[in-house]
PDB file of N, CA and C in Angstrom:
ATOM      1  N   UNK A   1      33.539 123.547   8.949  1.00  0.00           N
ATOM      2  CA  UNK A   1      33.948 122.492   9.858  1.00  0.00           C
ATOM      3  C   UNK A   1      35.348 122.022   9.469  1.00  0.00           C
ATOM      4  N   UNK A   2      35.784 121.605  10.559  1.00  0.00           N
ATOM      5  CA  UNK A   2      37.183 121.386  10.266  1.00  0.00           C
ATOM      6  C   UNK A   2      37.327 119.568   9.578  1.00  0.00           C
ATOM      7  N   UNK A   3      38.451 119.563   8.697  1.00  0.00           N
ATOM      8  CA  UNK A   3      38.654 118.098   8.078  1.00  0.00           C
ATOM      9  C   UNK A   3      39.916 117.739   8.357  1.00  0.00           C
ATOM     10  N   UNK A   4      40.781 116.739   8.467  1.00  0.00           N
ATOM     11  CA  UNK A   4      41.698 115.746   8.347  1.00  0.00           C
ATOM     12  C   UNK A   4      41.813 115.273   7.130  1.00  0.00           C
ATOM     13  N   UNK A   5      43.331 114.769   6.863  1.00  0.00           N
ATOM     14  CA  UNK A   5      43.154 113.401   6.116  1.00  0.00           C
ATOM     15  C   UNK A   5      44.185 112.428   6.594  1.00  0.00           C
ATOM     16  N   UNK A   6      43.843 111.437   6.520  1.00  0.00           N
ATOM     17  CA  UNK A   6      44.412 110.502   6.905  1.00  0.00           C
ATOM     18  C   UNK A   6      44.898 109.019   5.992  1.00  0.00           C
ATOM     19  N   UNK A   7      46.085 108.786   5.718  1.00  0.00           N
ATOM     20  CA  UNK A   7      46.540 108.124   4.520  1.00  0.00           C
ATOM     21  C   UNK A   7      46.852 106.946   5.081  1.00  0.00           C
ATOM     22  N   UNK A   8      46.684 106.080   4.758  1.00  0.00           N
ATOM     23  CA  UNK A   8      47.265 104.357   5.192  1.00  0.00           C
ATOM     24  C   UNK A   8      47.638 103.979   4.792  1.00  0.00           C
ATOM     25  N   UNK A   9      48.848 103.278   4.839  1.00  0.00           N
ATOM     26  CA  UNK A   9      49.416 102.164   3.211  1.00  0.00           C
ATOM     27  C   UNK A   9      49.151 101.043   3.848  1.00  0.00           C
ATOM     28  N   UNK A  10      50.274 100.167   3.559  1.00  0.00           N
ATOM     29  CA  UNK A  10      49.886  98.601   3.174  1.00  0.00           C
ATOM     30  C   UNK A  10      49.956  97.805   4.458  1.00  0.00           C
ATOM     31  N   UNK A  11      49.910  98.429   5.076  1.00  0.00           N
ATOM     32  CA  UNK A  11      50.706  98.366   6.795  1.00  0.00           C
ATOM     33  C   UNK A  11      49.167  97.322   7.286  1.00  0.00           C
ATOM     34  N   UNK A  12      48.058  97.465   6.886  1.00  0.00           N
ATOM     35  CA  UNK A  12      46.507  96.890   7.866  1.00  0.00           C
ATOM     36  C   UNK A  12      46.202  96.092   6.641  1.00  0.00           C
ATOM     37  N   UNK A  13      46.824  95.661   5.508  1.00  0.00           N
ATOM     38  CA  UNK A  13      46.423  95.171   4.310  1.00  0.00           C
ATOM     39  C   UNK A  13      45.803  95.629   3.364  1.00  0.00           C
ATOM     40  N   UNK A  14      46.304  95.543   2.177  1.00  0.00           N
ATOM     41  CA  UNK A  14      45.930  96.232   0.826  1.00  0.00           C
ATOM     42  C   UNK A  14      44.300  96.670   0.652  1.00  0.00           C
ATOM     43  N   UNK A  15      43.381  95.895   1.411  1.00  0.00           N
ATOM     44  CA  UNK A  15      42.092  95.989   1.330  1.00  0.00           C
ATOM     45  C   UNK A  15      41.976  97.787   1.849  1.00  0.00           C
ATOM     46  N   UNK A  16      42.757  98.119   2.929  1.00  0.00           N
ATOM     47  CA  UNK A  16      41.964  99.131   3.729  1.00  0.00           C
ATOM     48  C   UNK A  16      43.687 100.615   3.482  1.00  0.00           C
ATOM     49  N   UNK A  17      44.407 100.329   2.093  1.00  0.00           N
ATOM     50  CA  UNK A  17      45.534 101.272   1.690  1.00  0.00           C
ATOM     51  C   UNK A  17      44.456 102.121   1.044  1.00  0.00           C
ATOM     52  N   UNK A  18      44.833 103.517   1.456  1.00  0.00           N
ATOM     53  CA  UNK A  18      44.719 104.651   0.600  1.00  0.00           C
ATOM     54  C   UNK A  18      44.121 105.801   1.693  1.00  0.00           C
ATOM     55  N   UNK A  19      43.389 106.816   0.939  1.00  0.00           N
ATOM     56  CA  UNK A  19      42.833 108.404   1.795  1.00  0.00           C
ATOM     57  C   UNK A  19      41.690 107.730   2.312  1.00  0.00           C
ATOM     58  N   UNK A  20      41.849 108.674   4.088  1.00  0.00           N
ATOM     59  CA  UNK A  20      40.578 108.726   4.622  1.00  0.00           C
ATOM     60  C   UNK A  20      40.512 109.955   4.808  1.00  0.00           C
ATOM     61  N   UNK A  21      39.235 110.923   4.681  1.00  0.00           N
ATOM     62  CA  UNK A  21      39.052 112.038   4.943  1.00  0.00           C
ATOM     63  C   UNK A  21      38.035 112.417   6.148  1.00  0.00           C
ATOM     64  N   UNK A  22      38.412 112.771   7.176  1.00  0.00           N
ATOM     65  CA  UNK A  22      37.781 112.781   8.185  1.00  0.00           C
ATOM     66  C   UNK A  22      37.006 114.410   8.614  1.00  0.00           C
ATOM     67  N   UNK A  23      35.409 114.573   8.542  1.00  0.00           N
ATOM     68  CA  UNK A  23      35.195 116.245   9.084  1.00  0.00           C
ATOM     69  C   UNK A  23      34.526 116.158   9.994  1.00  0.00           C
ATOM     70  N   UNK A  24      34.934 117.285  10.684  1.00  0.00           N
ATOM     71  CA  UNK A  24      34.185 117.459  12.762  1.00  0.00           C
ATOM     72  C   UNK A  24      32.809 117.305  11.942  1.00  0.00           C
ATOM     73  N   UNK A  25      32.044 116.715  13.208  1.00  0.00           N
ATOM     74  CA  UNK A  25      30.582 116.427  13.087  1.00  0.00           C
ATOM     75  C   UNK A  25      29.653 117.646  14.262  1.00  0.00           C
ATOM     76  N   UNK A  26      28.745 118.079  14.027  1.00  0.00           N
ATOM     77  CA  UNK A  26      27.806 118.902  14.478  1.00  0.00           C
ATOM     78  C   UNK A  26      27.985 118.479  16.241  1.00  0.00           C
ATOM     79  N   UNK A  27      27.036 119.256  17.162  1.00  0.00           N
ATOM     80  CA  UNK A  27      26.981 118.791  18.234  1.00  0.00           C
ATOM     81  C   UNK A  27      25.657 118.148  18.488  1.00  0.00           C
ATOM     82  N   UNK A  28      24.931 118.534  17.488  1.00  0.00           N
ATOM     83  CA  UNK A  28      23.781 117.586  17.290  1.00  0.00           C
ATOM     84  C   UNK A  28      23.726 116.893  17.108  1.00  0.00           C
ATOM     85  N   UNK A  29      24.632 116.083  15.951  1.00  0.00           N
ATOM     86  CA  UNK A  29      25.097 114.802  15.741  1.00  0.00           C
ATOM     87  C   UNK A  29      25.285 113.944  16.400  1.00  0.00           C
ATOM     88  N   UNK A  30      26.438 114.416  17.207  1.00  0.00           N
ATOM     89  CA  UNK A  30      27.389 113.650  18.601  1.00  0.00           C
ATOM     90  C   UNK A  30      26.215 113.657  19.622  1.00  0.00           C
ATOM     91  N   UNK A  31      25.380 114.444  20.245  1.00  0.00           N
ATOM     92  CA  UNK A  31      24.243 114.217  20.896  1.00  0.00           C
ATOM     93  C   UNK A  31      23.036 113.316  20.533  1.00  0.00           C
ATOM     94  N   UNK A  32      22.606 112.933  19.335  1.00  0.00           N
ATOM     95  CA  UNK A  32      21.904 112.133  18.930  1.00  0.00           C
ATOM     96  C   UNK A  32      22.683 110.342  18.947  1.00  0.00           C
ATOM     97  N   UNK A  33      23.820 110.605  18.835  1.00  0.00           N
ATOM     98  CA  UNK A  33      24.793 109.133  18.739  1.00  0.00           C
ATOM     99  C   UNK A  33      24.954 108.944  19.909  1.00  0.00           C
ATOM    100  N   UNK A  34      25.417 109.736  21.436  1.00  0.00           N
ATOM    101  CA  UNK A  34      25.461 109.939  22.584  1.00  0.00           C
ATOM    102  C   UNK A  34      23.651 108.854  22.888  1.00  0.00           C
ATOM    103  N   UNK A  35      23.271 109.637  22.778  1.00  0.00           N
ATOM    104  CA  UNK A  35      21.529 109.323  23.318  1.00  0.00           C
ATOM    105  C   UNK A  35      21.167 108.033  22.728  1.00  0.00           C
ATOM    106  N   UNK A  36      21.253 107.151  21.287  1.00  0.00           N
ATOM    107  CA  UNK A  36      21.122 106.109  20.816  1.00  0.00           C
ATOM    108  C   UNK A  36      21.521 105.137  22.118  1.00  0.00           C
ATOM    109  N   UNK A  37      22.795 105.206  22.011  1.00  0.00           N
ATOM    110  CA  UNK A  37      23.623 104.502  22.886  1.00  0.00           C
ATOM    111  C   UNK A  37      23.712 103.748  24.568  1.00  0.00           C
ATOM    112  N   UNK A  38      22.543 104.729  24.636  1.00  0.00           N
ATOM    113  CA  UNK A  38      23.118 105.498  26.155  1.00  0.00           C
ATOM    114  C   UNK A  38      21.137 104.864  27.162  1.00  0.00           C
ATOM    115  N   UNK A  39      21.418 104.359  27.949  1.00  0.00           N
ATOM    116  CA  UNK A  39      20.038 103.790  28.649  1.00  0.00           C
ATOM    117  C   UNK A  39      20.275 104.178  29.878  1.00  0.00           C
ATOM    118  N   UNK A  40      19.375 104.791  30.057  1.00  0.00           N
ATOM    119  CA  UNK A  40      19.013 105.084  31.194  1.00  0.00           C
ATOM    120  C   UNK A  40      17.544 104.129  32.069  1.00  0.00           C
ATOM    121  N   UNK A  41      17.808 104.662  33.369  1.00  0.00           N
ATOM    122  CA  UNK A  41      16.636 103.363  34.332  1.00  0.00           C
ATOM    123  C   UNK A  41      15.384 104.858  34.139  1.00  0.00           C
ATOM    124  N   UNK A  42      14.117 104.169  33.763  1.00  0.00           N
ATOM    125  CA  UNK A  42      13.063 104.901  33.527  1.00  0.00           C
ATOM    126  C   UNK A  42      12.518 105.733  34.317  1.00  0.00           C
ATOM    127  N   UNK A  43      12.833 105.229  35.515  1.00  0.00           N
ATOM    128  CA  UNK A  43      12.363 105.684  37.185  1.00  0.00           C
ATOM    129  C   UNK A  43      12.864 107.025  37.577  1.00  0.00           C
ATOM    130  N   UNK A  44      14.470 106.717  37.840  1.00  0.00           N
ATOM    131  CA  UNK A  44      15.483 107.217  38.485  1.00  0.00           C
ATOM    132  C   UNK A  44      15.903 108.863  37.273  1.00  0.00           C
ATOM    133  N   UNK A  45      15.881 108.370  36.443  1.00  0.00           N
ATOM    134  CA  UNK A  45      16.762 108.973  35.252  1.00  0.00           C
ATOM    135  C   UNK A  45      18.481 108.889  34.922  1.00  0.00           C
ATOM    136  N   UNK A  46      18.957 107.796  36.001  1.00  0.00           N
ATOM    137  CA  UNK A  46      20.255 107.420  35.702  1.00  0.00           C
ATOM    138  C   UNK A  46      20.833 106.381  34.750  1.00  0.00           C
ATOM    139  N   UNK A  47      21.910 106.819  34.039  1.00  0.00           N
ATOM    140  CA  UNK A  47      22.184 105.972  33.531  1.00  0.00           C
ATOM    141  C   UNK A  47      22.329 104.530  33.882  1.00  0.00           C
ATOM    142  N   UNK A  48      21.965 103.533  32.998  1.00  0.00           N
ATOM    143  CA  UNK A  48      22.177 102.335  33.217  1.00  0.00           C
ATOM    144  C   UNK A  48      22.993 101.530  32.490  1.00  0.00           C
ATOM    145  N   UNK A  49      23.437 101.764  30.995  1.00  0.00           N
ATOM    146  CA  UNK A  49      24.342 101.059  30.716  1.00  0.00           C
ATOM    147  C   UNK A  49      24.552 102.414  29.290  1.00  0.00           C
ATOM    148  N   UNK A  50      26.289 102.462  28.788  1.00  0.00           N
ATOM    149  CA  UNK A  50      26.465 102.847  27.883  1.00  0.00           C
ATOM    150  C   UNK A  50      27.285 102.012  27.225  1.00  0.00           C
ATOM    151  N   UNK A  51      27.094 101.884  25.355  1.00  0.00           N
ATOM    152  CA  UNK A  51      27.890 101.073  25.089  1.00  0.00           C
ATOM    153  C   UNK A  51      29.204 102.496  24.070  1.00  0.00           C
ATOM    154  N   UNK A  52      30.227 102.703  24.847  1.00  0.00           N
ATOM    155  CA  UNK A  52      31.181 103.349  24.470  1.00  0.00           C
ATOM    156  C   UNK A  52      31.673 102.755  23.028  1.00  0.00           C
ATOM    157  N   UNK A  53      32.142 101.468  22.636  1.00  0.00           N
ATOM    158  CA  UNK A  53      32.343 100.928  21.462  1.00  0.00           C
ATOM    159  C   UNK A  53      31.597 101.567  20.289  1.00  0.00           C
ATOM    160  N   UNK A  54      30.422 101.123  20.428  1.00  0.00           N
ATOM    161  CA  UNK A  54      29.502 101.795  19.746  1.00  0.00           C
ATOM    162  C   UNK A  54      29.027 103.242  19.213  1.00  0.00           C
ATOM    163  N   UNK A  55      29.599 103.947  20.722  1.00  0.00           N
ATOM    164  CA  UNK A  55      29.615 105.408  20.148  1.00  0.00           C
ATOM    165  C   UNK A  55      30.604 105.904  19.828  1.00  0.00           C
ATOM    166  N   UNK A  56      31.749 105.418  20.063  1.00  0.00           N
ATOM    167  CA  UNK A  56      32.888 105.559  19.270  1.00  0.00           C
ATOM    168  C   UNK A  56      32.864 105.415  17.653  1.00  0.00           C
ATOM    169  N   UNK A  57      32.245 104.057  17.233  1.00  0.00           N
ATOM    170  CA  UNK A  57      32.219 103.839  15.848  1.00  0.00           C
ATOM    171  C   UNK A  57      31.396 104.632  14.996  1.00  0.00           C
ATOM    172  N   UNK A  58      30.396 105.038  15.712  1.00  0.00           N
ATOM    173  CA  UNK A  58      29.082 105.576  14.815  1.00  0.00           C
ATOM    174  C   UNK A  58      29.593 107.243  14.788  1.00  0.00           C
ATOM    175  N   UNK A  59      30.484 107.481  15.869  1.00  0.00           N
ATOM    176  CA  UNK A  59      31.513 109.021  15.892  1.00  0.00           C
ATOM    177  C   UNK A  59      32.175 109.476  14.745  1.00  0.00           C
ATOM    178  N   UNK A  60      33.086 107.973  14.760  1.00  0.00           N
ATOM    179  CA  UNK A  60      33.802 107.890  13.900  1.00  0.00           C
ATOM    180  C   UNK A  60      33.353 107.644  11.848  1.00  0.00           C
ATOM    181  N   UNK A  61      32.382 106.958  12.200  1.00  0.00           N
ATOM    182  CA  UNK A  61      31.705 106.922  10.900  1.00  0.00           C
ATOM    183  C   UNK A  61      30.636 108.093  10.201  1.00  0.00           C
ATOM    184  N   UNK A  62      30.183 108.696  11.193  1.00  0.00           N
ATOM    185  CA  UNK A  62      29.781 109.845  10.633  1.00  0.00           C
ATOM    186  C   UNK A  62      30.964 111.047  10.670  1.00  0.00           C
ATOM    187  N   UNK A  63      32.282 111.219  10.809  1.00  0.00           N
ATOM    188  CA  UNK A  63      32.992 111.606  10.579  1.00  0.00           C
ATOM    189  C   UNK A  63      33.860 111.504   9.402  1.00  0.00           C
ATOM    190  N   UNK A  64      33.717 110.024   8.619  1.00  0.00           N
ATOM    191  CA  UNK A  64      34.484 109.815   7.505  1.00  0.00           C
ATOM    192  C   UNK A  64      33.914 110.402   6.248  1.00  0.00           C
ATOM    193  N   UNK A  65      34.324 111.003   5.282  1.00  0.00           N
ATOM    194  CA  UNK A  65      33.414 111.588   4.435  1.00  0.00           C
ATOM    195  C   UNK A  65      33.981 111.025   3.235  1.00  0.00           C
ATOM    196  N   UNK A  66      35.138 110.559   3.261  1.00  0.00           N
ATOM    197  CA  UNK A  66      35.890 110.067   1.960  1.00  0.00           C
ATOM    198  C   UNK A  66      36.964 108.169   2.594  1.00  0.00           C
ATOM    199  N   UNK A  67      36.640 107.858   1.675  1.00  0.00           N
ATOM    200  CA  UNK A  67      37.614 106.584   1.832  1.00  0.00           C
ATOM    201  C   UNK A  67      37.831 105.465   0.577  1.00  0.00           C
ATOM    202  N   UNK A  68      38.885 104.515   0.616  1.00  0.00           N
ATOM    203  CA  UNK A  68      39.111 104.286  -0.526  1.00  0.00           C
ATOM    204  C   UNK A  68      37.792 103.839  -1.569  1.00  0.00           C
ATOM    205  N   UNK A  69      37.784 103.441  -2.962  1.00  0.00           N
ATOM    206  CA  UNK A  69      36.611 103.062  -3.751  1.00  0.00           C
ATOM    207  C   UNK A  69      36.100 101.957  -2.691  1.00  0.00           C
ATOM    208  N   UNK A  70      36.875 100.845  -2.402  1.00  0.00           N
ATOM    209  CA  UNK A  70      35.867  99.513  -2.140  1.00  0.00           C
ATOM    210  C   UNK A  70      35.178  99.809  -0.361  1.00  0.00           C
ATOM    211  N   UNK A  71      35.235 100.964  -0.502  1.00  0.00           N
ATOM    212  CA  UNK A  71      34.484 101.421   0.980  1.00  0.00           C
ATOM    213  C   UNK A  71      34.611 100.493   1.772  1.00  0.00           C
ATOM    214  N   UNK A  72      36.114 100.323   2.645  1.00  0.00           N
ATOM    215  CA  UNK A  72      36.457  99.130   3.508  1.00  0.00           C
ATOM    216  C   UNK A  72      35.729  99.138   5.152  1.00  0.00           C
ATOM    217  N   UNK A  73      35.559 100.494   5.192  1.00  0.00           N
ATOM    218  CA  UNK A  73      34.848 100.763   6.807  1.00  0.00           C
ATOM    219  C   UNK A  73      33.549 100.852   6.440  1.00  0.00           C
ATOM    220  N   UNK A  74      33.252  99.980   7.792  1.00  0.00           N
ATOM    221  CA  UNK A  74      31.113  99.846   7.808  1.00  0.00           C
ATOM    222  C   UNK A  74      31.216 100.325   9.149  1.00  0.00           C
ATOM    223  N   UNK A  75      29.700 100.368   9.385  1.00  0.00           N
ATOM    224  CA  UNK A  75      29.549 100.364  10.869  1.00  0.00           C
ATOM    225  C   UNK A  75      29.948  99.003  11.156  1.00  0.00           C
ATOM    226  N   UNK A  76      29.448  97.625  10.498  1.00  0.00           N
ATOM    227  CA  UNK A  76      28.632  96.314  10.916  1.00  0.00           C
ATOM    228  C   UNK A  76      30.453  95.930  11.014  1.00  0.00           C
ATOM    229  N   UNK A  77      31.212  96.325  10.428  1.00  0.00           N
ATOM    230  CA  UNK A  77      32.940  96.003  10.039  1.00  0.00           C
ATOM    231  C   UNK A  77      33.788  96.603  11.987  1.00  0.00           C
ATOM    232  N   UNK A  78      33.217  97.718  12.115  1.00  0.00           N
ATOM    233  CA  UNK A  78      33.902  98.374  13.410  1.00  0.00           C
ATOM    234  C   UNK A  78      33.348  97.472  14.582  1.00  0.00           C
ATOM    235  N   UNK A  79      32.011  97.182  14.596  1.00  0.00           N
ATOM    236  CA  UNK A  79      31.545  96.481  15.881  1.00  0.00           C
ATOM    237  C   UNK A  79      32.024  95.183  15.921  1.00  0.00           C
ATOM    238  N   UNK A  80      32.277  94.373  14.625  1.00  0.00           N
ATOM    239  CA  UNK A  80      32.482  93.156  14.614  1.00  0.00           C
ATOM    240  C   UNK A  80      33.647  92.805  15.772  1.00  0.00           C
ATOM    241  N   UNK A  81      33.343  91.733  16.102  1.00  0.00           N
ATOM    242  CA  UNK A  81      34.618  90.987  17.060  1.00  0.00           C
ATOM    243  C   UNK A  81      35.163  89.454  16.357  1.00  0.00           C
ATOM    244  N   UNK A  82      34.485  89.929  15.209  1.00  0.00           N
ATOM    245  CA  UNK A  82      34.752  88.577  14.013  1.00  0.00           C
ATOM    246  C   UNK A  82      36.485  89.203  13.247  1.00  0.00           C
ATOM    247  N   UNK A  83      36.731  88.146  12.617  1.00  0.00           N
ATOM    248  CA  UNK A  83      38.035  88.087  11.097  1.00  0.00           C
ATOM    249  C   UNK A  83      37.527  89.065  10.974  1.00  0.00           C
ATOM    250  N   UNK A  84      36.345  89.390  10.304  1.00  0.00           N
ATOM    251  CA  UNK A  84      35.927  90.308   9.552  1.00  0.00           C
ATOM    252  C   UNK A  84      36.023  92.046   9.781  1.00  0.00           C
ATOM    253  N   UNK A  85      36.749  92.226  11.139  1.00  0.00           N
ATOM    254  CA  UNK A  85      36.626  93.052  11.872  1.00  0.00           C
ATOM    255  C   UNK A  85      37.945  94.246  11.115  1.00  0.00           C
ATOM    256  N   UNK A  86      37.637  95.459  11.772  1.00  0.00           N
ATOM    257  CA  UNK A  86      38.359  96.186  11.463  1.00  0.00           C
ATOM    258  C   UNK A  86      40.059  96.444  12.116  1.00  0.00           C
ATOM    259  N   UNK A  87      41.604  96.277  11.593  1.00  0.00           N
ATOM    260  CA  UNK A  87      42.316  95.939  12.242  1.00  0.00           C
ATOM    261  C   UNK A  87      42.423  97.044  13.611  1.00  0.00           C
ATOM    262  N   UNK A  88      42.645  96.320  14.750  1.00  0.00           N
ATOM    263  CA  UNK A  88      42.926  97.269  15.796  1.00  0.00           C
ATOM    264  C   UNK A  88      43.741  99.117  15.280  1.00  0.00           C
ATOM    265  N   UNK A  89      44.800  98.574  15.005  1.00  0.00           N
ATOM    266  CA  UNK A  89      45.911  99.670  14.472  1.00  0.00           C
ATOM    267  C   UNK A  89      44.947 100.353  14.014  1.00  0.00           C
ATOM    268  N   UNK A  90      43.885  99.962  13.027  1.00  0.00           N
ATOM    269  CA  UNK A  90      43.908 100.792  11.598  1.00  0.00           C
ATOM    270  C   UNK A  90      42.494 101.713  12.756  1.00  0.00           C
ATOM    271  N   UNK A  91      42.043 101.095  13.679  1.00  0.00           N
ATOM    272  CA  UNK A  91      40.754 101.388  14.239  1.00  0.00           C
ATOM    273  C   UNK A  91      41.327 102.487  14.972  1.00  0.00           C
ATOM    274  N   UNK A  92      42.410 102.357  15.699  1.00  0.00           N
ATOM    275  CA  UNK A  92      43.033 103.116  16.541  1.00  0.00           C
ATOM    276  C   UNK A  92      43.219 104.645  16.228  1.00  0.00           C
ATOM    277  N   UNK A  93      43.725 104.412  14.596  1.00  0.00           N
ATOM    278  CA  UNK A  93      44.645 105.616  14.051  1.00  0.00           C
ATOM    279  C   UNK A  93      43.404 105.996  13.513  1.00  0.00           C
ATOM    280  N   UNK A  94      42.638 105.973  13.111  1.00  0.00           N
ATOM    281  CA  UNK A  94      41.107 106.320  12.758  1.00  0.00           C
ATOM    282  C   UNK A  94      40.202 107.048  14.034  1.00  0.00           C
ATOM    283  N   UNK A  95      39.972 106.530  15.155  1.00  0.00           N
ATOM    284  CA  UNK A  95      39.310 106.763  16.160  1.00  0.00           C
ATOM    285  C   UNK A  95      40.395 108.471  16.572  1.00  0.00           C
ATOM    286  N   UNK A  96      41.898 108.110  16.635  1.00  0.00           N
ATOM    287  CA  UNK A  96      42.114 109.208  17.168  1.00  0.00           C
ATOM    288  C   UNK A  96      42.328 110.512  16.291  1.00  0.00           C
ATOM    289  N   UNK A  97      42.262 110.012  15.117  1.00  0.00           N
ATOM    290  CA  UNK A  97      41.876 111.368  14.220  1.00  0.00           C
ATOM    291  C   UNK A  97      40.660 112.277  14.408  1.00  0.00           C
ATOM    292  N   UNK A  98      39.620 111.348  14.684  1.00  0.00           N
ATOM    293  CA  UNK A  98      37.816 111.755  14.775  1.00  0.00           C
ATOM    294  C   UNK A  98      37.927 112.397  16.031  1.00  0.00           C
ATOM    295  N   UNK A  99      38.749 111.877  16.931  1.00  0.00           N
ATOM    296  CA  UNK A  99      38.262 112.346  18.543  1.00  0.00           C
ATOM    297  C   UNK A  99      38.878 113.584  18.383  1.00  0.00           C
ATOM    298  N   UNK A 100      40.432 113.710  17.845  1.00  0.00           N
ATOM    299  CA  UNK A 100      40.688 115.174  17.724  1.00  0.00           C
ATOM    300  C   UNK A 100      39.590 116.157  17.227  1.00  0.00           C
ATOM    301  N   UNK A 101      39.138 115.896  15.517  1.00  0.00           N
ATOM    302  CA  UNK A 101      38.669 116.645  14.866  1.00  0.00           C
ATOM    303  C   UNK A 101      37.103 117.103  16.165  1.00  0.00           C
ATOM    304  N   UNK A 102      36.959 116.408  16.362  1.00  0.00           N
ATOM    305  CA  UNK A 102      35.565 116.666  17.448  1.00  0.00           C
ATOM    306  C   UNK A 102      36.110 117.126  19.056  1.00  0.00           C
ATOM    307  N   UNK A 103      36.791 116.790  19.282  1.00  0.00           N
ATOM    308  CA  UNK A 103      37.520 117.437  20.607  1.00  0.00           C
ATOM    309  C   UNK A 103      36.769 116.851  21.753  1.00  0.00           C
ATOM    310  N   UNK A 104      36.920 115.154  21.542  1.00  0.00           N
ATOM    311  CA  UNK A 104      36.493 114.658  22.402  1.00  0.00           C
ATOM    312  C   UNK A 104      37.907 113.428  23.481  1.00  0.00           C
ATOM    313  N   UNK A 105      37.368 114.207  24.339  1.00  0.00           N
ATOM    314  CA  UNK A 105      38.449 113.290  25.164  1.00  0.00           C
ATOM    315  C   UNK A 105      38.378 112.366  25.440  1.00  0.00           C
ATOM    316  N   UNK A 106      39.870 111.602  26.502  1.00  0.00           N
ATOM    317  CA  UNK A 106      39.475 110.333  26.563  1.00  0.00           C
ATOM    318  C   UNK A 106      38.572 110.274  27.721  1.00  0.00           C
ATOM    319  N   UNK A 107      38.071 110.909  28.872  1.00  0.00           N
ATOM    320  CA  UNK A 107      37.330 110.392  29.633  1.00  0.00           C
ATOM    321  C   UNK A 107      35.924 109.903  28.823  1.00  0.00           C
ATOM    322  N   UNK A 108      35.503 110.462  27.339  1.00  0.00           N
ATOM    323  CA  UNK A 108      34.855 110.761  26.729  1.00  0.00           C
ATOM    324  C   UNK A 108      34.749 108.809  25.799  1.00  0.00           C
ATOM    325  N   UNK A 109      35.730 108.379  25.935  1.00  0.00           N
ATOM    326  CA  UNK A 109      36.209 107.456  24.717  1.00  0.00           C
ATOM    327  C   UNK A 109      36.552 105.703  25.752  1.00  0.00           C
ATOM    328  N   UNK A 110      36.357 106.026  27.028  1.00  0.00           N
ATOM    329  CA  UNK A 110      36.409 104.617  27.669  1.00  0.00           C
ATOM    330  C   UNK A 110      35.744 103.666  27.526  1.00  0.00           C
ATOM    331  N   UNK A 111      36.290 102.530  27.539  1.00  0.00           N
ATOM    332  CA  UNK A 111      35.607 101.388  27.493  1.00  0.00           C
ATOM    333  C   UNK A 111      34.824 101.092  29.192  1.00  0.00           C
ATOM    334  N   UNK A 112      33.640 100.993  29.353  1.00  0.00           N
ATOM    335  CA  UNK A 112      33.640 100.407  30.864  1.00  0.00           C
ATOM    336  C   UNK A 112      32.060  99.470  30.221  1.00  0.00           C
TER     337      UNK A 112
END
């Protein structure tokens, strides 16, 4: 499987400087995180609501395989809409490393 790395300095704050190592994830994977996510109406079999955020992060987190010692990325850190949250930038440059390594597009990566 293919890997990345991805280096940050001081740019999102000292907490979240140093290597991230990012490797493509299975398609089983991405199909099981897909399906968590993803509700469908019981009846019909159409979708009813997806939360894209969510499968973005859990994409992205089973994609990270290395990151600095104080392990600055969580799941509970990416969803937050708190302080506590992960900086946009740093989420950004993270998300589009994973989507490459997995070859997922953006129709793939919208918010709706």
């Amino acid at each position: 499987m293919k890997t990345t790395i991805v280096e940050v300095d001081e740019a999102y704050g000292e907490e979240f400087k140093g290597k991230y190592v990012l490797q493509e994830i299975s398609w089983a994977k991405r199909s099981r995180i897909i399906t968590r996510y993803t509700h469908y109406n019981p009846q019909t079999g159409r979708v009813i609501n997806i939360d894209h955020v969510a499968i973005q992060a859990e994409t992205l987190l089973a994609s990270l395989k290395e990151q600095p010692p104080s392990k600055p990325i969580t799941l509970e850190r990416f969803l937050s809409e708190g302080d506590n949250g992960i900086p946009i930038g740093l989420g950004e440059l993270l998300a589009k490393a994973a989507n490459r390594l997995n070859s997922i597009g953006p129709d793939e990566t919208k918010n709706s």
